[in-house]
PDB file of N, CA and C in Angstrom:
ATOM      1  N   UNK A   1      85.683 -32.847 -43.499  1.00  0.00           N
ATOM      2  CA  UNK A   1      84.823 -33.590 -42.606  1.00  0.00           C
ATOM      3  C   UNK A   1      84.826 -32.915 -41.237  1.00  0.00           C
ATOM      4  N   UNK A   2      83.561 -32.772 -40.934  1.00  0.00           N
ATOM      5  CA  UNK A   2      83.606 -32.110 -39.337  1.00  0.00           C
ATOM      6  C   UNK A   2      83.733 -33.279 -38.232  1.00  0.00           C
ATOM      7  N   UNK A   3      84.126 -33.142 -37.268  1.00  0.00           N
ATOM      8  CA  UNK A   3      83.988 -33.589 -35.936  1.00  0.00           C
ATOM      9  C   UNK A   3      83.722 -33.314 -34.742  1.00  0.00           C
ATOM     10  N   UNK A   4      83.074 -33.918 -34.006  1.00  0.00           N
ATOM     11  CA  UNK A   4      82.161 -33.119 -32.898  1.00  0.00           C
ATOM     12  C   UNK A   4      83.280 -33.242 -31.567  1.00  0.00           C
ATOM     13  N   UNK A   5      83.257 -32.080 -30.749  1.00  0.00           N
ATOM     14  CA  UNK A   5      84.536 -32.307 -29.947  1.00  0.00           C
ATOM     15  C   UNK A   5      83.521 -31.560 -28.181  1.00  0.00           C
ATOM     16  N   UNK A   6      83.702 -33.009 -27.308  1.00  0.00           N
ATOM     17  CA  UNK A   6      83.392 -32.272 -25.763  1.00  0.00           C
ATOM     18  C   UNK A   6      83.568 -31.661 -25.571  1.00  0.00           C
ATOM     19  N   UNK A   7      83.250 -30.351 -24.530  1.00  0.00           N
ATOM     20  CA  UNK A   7      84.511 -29.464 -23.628  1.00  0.00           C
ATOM     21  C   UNK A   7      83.516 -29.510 -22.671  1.00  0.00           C
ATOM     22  N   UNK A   8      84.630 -29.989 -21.360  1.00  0.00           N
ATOM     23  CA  UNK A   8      83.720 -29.972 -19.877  1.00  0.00           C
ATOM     24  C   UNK A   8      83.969 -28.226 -19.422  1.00  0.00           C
ATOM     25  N   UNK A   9      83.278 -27.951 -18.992  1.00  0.00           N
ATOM     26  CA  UNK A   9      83.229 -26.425 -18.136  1.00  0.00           C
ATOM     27  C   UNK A   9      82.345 -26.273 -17.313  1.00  0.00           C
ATOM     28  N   UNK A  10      83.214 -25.511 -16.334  1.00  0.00           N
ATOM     29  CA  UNK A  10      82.495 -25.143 -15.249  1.00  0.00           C
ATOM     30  C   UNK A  10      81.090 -23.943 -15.476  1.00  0.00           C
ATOM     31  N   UNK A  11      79.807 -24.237 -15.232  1.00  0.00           N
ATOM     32  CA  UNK A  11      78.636 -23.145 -15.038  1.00  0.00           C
ATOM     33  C   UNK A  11      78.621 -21.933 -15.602  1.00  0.00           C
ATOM     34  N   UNK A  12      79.470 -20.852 -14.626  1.00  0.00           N
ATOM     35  CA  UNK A  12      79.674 -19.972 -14.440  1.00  0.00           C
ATOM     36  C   UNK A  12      80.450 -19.537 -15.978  1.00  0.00           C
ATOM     37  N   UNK A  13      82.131 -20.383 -16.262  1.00  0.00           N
ATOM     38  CA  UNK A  13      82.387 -20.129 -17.497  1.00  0.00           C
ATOM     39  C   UNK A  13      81.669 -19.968 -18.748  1.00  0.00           C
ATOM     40  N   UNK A  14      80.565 -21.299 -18.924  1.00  0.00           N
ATOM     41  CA  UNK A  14      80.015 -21.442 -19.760  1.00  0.00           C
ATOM     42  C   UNK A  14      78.693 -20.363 -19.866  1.00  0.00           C
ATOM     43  N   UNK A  15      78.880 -20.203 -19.177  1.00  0.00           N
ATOM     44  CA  UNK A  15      77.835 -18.716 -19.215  1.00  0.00           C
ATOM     45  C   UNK A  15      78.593 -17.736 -19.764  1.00  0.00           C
ATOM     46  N   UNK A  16      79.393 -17.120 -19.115  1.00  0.00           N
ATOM     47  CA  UNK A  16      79.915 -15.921 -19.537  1.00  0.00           C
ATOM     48  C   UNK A  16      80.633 -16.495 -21.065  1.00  0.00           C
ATOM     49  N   UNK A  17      80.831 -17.414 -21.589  1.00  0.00           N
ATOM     50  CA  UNK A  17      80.980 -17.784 -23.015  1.00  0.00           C
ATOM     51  C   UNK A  17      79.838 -17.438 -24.054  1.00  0.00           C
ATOM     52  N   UNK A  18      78.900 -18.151 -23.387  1.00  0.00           N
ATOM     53  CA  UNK A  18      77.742 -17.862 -23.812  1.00  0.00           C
ATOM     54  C   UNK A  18      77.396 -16.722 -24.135  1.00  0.00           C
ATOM     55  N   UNK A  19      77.225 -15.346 -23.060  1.00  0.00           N
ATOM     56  CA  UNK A  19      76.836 -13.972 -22.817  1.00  0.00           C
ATOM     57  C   UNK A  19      78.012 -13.234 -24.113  1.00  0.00           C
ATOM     58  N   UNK A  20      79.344 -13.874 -24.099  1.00  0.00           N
ATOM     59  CA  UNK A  20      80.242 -13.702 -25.025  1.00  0.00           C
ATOM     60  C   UNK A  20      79.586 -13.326 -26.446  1.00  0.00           C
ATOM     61  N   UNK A  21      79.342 -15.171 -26.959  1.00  0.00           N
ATOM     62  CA  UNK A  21      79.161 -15.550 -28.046  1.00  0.00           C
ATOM     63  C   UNK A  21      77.671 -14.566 -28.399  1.00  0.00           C
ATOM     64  N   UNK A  22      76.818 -14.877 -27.647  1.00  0.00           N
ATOM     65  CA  UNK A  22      75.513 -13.656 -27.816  1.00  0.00           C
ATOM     66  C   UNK A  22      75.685 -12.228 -28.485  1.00  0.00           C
ATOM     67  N   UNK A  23      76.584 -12.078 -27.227  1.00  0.00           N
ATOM     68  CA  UNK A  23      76.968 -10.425 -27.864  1.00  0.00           C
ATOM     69  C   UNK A  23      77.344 -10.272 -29.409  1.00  0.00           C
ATOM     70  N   UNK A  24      78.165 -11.253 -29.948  1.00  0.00           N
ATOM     71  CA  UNK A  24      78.740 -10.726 -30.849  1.00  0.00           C
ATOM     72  C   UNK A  24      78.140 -11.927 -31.778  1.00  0.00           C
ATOM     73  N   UNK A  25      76.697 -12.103 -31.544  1.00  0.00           N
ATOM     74  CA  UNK A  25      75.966 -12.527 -32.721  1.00  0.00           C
ATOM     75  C   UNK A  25      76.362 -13.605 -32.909  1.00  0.00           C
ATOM     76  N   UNK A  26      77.348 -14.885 -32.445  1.00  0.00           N
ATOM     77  CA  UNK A  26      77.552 -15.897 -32.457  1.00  0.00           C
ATOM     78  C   UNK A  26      77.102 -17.578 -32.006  1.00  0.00           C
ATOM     79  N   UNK A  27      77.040 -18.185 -32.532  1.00  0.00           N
ATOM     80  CA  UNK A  27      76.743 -19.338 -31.773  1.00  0.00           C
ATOM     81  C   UNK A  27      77.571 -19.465 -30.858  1.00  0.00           C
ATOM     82  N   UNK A  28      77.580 -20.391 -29.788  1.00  0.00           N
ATOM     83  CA  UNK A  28      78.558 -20.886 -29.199  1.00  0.00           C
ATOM     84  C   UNK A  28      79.748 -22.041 -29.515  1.00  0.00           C
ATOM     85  N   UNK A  29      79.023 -22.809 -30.490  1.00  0.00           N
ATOM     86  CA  UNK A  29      80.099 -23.142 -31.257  1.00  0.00           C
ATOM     87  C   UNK A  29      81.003 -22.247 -31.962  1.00  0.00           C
ATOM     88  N   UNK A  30      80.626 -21.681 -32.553  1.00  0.00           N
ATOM     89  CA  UNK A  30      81.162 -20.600 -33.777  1.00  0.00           C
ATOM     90  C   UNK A  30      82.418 -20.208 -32.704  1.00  0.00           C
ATOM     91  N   UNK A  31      81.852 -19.312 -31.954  1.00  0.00           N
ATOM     92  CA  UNK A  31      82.530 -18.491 -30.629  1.00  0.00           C
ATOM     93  C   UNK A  31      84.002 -19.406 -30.220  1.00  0.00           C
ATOM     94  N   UNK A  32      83.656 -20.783 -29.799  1.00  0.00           N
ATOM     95  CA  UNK A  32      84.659 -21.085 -29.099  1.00  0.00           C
ATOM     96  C   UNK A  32      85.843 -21.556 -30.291  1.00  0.00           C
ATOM     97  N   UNK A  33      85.102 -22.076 -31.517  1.00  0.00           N
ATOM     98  CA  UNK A  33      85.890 -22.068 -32.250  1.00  0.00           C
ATOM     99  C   UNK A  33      86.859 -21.065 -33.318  1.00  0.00           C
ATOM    100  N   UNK A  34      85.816 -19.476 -33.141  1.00  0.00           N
ATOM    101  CA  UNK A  34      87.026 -18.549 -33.584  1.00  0.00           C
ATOM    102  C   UNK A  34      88.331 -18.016 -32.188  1.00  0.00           C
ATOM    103  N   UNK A  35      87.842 -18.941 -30.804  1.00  0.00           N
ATOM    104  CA  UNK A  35      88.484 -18.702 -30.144  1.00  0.00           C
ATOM    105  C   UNK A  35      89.961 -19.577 -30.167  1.00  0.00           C
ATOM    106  N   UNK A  36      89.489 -20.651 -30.788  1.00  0.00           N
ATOM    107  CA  UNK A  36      90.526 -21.219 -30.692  1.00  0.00           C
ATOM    108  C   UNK A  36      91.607 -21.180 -32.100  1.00  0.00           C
ATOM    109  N   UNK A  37      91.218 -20.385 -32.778  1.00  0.00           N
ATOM    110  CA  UNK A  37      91.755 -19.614 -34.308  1.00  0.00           C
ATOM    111  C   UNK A  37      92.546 -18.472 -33.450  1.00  0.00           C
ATOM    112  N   UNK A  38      91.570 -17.915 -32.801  1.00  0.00           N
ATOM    113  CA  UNK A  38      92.689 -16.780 -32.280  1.00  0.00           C
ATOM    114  C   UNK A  38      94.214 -17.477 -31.639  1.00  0.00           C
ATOM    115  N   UNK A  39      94.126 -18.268 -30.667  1.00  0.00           N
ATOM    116  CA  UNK A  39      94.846 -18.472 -30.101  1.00  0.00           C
ATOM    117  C   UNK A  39      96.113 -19.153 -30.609  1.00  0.00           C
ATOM    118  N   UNK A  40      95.806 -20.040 -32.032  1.00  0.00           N
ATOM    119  CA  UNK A  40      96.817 -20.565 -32.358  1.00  0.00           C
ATOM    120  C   UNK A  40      97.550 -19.806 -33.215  1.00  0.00           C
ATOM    121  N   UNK A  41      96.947 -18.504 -34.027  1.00  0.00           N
ATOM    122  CA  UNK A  41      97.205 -17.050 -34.351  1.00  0.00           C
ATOM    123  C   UNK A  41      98.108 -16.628 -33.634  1.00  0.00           C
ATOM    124  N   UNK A  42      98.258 -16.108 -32.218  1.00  0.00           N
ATOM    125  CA  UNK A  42      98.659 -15.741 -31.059  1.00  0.00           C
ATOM    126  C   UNK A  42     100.167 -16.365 -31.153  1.00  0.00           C
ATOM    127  N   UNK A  43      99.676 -17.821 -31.204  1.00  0.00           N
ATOM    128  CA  UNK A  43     101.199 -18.701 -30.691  1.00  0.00           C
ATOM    129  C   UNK A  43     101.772 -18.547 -32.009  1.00  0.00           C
ATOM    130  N   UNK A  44     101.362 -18.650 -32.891  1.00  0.00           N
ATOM    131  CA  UNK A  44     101.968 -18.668 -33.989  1.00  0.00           C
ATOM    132  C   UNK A  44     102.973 -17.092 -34.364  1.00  0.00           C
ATOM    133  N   UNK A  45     102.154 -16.213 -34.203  1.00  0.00           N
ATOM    134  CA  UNK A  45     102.672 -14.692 -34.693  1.00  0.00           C
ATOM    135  C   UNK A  45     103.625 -14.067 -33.036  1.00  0.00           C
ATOM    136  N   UNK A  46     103.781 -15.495 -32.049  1.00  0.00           N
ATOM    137  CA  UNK A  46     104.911 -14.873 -30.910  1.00  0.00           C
ATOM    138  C   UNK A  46     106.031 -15.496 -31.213  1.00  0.00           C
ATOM    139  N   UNK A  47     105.797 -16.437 -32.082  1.00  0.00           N
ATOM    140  CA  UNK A  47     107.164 -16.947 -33.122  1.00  0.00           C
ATOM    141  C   UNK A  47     107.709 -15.995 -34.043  1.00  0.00           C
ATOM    142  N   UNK A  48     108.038 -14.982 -33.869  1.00  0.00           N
ATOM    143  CA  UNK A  48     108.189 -13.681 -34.873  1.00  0.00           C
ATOM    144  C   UNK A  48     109.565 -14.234 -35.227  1.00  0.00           C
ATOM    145  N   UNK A  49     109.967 -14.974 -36.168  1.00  0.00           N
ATOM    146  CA  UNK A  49     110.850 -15.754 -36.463  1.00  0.00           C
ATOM    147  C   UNK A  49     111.756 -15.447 -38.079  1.00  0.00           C
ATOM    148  N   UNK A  50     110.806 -15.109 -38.829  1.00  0.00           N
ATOM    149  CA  UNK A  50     111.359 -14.692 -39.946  1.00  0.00           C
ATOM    150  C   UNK A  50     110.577 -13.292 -40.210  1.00  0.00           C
ATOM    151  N   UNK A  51     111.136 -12.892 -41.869  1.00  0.00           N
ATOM    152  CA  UNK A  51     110.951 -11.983 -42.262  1.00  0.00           C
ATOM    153  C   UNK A  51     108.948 -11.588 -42.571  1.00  0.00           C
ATOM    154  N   UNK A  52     108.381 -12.873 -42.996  1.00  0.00           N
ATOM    155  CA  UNK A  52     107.304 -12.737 -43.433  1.00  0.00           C
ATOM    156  C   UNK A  52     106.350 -12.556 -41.959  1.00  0.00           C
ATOM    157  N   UNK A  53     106.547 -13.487 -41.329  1.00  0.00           N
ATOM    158  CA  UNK A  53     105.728 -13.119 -40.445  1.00  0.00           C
ATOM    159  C   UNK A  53     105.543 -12.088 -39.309  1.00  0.00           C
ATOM    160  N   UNK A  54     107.100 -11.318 -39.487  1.00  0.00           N
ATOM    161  CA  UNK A  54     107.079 -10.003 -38.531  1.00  0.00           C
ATOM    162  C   UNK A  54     105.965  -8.865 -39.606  1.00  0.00           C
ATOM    163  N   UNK A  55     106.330  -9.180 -40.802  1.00  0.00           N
ATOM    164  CA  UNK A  55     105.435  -8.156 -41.890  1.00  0.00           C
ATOM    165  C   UNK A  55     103.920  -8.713 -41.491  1.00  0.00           C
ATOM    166  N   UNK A  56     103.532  -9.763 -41.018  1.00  0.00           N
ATOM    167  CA  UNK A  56     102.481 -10.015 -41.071  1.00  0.00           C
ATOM    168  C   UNK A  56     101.664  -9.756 -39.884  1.00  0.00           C
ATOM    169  N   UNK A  57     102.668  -9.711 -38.765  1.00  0.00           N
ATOM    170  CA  UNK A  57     102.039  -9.271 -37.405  1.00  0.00           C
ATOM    171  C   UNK A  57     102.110  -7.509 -37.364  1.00  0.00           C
ATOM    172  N   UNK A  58     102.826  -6.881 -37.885  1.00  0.00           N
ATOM    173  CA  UNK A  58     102.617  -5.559 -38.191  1.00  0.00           C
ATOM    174  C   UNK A  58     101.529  -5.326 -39.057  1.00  0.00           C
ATOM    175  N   UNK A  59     101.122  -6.080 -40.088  1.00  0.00           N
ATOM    176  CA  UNK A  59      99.883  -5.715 -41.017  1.00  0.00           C
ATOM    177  C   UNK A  59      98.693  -5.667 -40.134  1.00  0.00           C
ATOM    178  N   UNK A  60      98.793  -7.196 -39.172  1.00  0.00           N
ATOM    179  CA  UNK A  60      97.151  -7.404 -38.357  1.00  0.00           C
ATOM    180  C   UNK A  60      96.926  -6.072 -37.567  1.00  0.00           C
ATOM    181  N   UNK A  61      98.669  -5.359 -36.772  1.00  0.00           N
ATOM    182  CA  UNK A  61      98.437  -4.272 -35.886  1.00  0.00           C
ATOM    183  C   UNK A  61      98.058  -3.573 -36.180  1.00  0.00           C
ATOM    184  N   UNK A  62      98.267  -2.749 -37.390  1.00  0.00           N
ATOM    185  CA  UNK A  62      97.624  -1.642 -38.161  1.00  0.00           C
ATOM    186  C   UNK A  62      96.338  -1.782 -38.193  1.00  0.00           C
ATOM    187  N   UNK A  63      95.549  -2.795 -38.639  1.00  0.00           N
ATOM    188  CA  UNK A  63      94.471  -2.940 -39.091  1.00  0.00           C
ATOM    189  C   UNK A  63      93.488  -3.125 -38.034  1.00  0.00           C
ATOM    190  N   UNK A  64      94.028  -3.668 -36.595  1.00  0.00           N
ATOM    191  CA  UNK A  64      93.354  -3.276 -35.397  1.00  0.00           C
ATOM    192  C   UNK A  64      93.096  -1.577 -35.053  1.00  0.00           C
ATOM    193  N   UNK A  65      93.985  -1.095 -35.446  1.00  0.00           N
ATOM    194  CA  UNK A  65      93.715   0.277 -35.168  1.00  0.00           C
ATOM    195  C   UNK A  65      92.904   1.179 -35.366  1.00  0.00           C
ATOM    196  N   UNK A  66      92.176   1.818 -34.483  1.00  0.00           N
ATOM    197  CA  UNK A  66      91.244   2.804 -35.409  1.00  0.00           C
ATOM    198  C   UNK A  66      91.600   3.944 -35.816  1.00  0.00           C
ATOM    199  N   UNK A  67      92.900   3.820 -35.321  1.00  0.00           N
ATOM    200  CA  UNK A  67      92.931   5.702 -36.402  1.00  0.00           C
ATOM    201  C   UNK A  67      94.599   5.572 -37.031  1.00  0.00           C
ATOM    202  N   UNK A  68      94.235   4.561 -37.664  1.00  0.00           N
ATOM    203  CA  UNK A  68      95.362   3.941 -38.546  1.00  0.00           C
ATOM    204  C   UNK A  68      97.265   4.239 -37.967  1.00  0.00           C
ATOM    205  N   UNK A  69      97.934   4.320 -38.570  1.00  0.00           N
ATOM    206  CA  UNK A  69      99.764   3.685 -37.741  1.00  0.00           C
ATOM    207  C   UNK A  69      99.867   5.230 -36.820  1.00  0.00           C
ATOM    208  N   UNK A  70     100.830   4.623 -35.903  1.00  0.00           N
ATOM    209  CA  UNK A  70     101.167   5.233 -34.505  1.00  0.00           C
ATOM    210  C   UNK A  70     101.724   6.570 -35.566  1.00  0.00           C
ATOM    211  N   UNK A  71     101.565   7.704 -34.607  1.00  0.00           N
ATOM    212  CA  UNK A  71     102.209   8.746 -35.176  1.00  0.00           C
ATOM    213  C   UNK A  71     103.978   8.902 -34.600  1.00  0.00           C
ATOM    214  N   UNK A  72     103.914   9.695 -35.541  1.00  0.00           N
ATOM    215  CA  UNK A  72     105.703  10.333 -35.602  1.00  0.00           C
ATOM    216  C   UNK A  72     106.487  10.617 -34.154  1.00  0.00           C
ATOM    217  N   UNK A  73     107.585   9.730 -33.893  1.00  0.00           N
ATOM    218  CA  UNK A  73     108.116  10.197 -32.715  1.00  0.00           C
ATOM    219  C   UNK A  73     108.375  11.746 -32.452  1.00  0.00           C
ATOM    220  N   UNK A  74     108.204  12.318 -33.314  1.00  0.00           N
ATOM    221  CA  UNK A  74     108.690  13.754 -33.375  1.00  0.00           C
ATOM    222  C   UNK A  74     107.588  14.345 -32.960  1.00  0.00           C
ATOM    223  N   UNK A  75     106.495  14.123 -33.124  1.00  0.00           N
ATOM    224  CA  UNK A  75     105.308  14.742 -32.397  1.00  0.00           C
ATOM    225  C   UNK A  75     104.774  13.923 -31.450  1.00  0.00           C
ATOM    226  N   UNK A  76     105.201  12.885 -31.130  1.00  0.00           N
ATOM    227  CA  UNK A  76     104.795  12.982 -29.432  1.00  0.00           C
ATOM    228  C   UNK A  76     106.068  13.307 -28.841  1.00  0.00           C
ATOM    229  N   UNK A  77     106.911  13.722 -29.243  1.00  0.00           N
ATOM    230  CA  UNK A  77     108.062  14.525 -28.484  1.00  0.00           C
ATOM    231  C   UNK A  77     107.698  16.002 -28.333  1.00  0.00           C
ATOM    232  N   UNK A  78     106.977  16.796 -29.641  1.00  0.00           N
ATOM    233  CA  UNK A  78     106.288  18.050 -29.495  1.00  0.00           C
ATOM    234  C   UNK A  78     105.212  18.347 -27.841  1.00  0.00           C
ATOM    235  N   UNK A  79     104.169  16.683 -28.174  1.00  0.00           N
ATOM    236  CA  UNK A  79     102.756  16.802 -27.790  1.00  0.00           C
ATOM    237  C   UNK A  79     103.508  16.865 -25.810  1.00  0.00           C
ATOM    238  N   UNK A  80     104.726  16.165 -25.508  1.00  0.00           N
ATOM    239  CA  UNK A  80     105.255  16.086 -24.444  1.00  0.00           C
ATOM    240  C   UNK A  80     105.605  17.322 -23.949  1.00  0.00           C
ATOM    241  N   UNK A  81     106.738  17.853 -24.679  1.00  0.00           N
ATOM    242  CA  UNK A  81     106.741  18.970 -24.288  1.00  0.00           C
ATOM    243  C   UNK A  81     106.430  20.426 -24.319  1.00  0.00           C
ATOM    244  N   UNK A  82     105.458  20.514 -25.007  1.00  0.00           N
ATOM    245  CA  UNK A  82     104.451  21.599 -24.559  1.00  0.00           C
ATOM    246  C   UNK A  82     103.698  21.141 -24.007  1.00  0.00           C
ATOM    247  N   UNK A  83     103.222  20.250 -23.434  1.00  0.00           N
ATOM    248  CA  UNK A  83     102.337  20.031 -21.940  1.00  0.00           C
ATOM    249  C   UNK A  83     103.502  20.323 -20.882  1.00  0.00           C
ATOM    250  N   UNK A  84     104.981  19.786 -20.898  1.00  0.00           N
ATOM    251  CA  UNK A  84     105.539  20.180 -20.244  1.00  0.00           C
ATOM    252  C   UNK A  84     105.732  21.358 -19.548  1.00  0.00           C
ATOM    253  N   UNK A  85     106.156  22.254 -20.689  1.00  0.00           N
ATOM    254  CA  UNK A  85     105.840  23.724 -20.595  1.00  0.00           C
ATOM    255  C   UNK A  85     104.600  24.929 -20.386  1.00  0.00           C
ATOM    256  N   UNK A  86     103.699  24.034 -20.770  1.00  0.00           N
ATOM    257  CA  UNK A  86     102.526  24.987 -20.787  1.00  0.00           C
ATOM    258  C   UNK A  86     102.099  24.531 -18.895  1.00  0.00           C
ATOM    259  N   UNK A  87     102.686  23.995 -18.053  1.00  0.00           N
ATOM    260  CA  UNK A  87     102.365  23.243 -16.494  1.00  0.00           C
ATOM    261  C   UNK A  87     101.044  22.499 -16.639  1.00  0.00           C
ATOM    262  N   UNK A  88     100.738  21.978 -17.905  1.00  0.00           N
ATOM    263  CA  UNK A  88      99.500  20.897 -17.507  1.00  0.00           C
ATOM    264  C   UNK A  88      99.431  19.812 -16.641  1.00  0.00           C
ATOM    265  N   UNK A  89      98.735  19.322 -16.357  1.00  0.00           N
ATOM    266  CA  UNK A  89      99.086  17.944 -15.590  1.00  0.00           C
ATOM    267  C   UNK A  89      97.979  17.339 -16.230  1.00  0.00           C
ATOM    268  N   UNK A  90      98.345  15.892 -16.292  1.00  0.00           N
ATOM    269  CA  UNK A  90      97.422  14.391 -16.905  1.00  0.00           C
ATOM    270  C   UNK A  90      96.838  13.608 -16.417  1.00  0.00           C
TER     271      UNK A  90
END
């Protein structure tokens, strides 16, 4: 069963929610409500509490990534120091 739920906001917010939800093809319902999926996501996976859900907040990280898991400490220890050596600066 659905239920219909207020939210007072200020103008300005509700705009840039809006301009939000637009962008990414959403209603504004839709929007505020995958917003509020995220967030209890959030609280939930900063409870890194047991075994399953540390595996599970490492799965979402990966899968945010675009060029799939962090590379090898051993080569950004390489990529460091030969910039070191070669006098680049960053």
């Amino acid at each position: 069963m659905s239920v219909r739920i207020q939210v007072i906001l200020e103008e300005k917010e509700a705009a840039r929610f809006r301009a939000k939800a637009a962008k990414e093809s959403k209603s504004l319902s839709a929007w505020l409500r995958d917003a509020g999926r995220k967030m209890l996501e959030m609280e939930k996976n900063a409870q890194l509490t047991d075994e399953e859900a540390l595996r599970a907040f490492f799965q979402k990280s990966n899968e945010r990534e675009k060029e799939g898991t962090e590379s090898d400490w051993e080569e950004h220890k390489k990529m460091i120091l030969d910039g070191f050596s070669s006098g680049q600066k960053l």
